[in-house]
C-alpha atoms as a PDB file:
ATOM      1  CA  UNK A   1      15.563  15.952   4.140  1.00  0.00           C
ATOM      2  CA  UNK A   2      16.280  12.581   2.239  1.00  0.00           C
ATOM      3  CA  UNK A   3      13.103  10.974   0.497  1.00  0.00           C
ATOM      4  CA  UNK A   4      13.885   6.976  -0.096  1.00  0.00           C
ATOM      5  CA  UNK A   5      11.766   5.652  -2.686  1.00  0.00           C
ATOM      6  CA  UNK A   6      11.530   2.070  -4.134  1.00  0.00           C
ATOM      7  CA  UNK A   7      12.207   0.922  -8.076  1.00  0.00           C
ATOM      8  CA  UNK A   8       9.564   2.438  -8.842  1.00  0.00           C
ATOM      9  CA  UNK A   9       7.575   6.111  -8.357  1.00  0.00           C
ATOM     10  CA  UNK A  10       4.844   5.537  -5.638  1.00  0.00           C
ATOM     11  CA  UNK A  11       2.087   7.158  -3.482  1.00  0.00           C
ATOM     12  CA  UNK A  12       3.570   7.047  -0.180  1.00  0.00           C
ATOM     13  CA  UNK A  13       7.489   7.648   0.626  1.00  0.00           C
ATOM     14  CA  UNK A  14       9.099   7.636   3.069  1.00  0.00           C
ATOM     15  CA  UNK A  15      11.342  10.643   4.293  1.00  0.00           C
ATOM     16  CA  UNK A  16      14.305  10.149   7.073  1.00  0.00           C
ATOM     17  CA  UNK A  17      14.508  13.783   9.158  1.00  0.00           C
ATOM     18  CA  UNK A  18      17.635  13.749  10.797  1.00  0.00           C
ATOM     19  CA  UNK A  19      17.876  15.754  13.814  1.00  0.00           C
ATOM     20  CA  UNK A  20      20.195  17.157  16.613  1.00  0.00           C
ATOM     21  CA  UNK A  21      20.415  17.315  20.084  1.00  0.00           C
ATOM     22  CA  UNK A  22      23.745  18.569  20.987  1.00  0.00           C
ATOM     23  CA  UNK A  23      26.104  16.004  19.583  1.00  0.00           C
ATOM     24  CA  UNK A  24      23.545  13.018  19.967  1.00  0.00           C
ATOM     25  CA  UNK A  25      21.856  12.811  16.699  1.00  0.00           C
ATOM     26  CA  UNK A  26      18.520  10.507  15.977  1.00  0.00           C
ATOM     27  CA  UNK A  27      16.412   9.837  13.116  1.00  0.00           C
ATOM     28  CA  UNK A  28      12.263  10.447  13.099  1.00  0.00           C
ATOM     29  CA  UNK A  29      10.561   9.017  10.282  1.00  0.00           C
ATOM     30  CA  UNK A  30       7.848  11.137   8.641  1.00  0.00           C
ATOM     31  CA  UNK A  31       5.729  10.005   6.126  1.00  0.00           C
ATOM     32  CA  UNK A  32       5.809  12.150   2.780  1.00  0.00           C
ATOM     33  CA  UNK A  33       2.216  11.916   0.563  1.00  0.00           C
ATOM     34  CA  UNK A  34       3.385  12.443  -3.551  1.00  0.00           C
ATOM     35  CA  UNK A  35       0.866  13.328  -5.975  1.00  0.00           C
ATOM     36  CA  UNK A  36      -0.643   9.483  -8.000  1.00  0.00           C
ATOM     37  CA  UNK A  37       1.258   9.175 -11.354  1.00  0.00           C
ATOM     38  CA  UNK A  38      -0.235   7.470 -14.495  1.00  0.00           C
ATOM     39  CA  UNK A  39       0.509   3.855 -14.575  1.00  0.00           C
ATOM     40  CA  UNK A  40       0.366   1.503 -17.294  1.00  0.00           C
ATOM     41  CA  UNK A  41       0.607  -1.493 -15.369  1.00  0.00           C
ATOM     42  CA  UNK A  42      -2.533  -3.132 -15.536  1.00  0.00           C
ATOM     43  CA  UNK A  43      -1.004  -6.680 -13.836  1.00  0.00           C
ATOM     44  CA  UNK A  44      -2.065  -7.431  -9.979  1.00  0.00           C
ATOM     45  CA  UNK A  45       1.653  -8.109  -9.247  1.00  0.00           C
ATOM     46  CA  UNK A  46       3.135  -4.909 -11.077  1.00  0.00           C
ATOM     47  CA  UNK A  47       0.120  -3.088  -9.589  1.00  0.00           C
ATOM     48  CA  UNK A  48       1.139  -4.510  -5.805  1.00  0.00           C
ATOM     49  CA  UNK A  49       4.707  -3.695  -6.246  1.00  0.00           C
ATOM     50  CA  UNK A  50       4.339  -0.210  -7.686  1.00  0.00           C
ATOM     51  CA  UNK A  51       1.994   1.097  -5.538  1.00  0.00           C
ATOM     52  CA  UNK A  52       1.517  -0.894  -2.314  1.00  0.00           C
ATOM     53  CA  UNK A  53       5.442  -2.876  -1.666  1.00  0.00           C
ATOM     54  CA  UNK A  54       6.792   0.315   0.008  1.00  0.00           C
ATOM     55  CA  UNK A  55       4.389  -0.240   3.097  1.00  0.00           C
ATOM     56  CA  UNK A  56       3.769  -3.994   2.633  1.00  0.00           C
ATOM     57  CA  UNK A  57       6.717  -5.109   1.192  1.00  0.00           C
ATOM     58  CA  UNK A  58       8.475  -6.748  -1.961  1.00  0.00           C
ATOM     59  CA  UNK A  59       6.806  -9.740  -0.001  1.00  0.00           C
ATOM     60  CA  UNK A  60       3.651  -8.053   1.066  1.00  0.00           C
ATOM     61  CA  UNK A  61       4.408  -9.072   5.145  1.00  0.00           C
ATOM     62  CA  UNK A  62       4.110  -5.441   6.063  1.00  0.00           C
ATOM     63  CA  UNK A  63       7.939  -4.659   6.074  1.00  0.00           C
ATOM     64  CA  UNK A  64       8.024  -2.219   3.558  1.00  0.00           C
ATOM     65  CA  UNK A  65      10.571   0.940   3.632  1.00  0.00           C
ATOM     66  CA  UNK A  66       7.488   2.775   4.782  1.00  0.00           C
ATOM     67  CA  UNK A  67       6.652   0.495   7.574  1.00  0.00           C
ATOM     68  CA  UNK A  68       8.525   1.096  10.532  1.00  0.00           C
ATOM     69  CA  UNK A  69       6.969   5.371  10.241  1.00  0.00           C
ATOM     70  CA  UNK A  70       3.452   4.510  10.155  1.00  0.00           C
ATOM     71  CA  UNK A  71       1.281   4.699  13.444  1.00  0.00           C
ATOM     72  CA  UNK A  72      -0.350   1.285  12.505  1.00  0.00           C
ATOM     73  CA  UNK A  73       2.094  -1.307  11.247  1.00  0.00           C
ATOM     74  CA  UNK A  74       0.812  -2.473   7.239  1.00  0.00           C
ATOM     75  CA  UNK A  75      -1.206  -6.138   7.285  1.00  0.00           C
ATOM     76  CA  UNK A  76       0.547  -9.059   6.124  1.00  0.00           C
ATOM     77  CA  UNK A  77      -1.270  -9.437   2.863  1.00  0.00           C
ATOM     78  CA  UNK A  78      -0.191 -13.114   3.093  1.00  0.00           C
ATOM     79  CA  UNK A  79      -2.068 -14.387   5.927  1.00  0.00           C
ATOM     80  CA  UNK A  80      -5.640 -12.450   4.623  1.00  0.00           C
ATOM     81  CA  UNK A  81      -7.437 -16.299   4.283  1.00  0.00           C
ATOM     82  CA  UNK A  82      -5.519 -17.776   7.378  1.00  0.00           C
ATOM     83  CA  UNK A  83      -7.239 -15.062   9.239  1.00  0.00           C
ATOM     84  CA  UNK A  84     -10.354 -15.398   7.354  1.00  0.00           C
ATOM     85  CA  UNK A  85     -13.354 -16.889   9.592  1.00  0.00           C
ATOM     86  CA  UNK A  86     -13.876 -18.933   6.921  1.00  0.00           C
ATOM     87  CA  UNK A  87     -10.717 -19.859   6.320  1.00  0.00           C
ATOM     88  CA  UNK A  88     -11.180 -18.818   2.681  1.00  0.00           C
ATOM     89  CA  UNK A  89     -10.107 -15.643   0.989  1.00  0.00           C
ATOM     90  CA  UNK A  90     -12.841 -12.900   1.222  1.00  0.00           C
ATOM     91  CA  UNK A  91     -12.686 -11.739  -2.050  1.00  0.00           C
ATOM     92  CA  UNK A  92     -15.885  -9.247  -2.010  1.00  0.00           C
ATOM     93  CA  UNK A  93     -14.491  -8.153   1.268  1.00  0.00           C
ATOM     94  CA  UNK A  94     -10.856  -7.452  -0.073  1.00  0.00           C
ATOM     95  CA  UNK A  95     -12.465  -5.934  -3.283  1.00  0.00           C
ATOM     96  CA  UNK A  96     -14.373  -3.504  -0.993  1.00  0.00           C
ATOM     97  CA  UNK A  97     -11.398  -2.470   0.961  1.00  0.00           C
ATOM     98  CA  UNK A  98      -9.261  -2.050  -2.010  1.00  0.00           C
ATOM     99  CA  UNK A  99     -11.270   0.054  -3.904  1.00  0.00           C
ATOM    100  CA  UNK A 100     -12.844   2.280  -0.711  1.00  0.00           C
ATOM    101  CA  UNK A 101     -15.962   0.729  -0.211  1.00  0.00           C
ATOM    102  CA  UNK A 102     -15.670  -0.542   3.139  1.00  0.00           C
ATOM    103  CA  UNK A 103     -13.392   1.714   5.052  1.00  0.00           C
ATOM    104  CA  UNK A 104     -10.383  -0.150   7.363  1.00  0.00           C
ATOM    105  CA  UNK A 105      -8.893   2.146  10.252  1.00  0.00           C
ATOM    106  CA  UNK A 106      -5.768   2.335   7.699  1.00  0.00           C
ATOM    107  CA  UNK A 107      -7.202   2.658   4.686  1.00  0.00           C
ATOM    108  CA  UNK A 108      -8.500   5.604   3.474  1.00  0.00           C
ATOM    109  CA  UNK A 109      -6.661   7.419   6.446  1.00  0.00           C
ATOM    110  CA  UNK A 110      -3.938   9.821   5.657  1.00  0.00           C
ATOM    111  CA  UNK A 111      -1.327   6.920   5.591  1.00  0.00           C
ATOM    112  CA  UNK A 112      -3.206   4.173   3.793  1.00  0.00           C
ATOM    113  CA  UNK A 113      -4.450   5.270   0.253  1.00  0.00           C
ATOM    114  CA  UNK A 114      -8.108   3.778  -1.084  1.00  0.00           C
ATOM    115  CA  UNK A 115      -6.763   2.665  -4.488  1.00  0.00           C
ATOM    116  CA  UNK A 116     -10.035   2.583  -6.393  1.00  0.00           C
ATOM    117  CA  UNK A 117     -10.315   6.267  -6.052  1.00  0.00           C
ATOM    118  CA  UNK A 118      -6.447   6.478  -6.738  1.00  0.00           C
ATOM    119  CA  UNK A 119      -6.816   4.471  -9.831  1.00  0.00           C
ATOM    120  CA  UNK A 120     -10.058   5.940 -11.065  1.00  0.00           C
ATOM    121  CA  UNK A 121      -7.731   9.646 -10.744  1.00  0.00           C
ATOM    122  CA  UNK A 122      -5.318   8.986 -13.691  1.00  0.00           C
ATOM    123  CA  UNK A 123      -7.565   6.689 -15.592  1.00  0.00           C
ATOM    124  CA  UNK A 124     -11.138   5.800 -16.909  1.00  0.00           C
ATOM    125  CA  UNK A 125     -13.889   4.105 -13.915  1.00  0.00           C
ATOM    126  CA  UNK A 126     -13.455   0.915 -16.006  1.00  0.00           C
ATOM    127  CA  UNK A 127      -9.304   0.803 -16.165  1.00  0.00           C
ATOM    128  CA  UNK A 128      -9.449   1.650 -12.057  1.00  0.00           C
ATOM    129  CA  UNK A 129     -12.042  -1.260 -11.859  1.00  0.00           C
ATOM    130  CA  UNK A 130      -9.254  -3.827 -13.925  1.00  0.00           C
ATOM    131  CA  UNK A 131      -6.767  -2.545 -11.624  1.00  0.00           C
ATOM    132  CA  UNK A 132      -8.856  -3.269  -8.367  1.00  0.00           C
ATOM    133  CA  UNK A 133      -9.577  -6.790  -9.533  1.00  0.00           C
ATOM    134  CA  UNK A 134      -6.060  -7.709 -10.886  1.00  0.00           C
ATOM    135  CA  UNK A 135      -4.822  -6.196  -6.941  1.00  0.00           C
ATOM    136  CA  UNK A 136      -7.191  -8.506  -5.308  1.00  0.00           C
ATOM    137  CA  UNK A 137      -6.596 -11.401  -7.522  1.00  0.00           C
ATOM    138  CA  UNK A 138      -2.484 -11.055  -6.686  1.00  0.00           C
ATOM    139  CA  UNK A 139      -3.277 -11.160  -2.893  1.00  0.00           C
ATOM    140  CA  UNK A 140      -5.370 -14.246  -3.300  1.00  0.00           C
ATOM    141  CA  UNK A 141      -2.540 -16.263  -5.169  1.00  0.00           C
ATOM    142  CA  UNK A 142      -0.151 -15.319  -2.439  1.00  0.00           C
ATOM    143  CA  UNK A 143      -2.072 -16.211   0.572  1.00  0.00           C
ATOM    144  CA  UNK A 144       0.203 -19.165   2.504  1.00  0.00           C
END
């Protein structure tokens, strides 16, 4: 087994299982849960690309390493206030899916983390809260 993991240490990774039928050989992707590190990144971009790049993407379009083994492809964090029925980013709404208030058929399933528990495991409530905000900030400013 080969675990691919981006710059930096993450939650998910993803694992490529080689197997063998005969002399065919084809690859199932499996994804690997690792135990949350410490972070001292406090920054909604350096939060984004530490923890949540390897399913979303450098780009957060959902076309992270990760992607292609999960059962429900990641969101394009992009397009969060095109799709908005206001056509204006839903900050409470984000904020409550980020930190596991509201639960979203991917998050808080085996595959798709709830970061505000995540966060609040390594560090103080108030640090996980900072984190949760500066997250949801970064996805507003990168909303086309």
């Amino acid at each position: 087994m080969r675990i691919l993991r981006p710059r930096y240490s993450i939650l998910i990774g993803l694992a490529l299982l080689a197997s063998t039928s005969g002399a065919v050989y084809a690859q199932t992707n499996e994804v690997k849960t690792v135990p949350m590190h410490a972070t001292s990144a406090i920054k909604g971009d350096d939060l984004f690309h530490e923890f949540c790049a390897v399913c979303h993407g450098l780009d957060a379009k959902g076309n992270g390493p990760a992607a292609e083994a999960l059962k429900t492809r990641p969101a394009d964090l992009t397009m969060i206030t095109r799709h908005s029925t206001t056509n204006k980013f839903p900050t409470l709404q984000v904020m409550r899916i980020v930190s596991g208030d509201d639960v979203v058929a991917a998050h808080g399933s085996q595959e798709m983390p709830t970061w505000g528990a995540a966060f609040k495991s390594v560090s103080s409530p108030e640090v996980a809260k900072l984190r949760v905000n500066a997250l949801v900030d970064y996805l507003q400013k990168i909303q086309n």
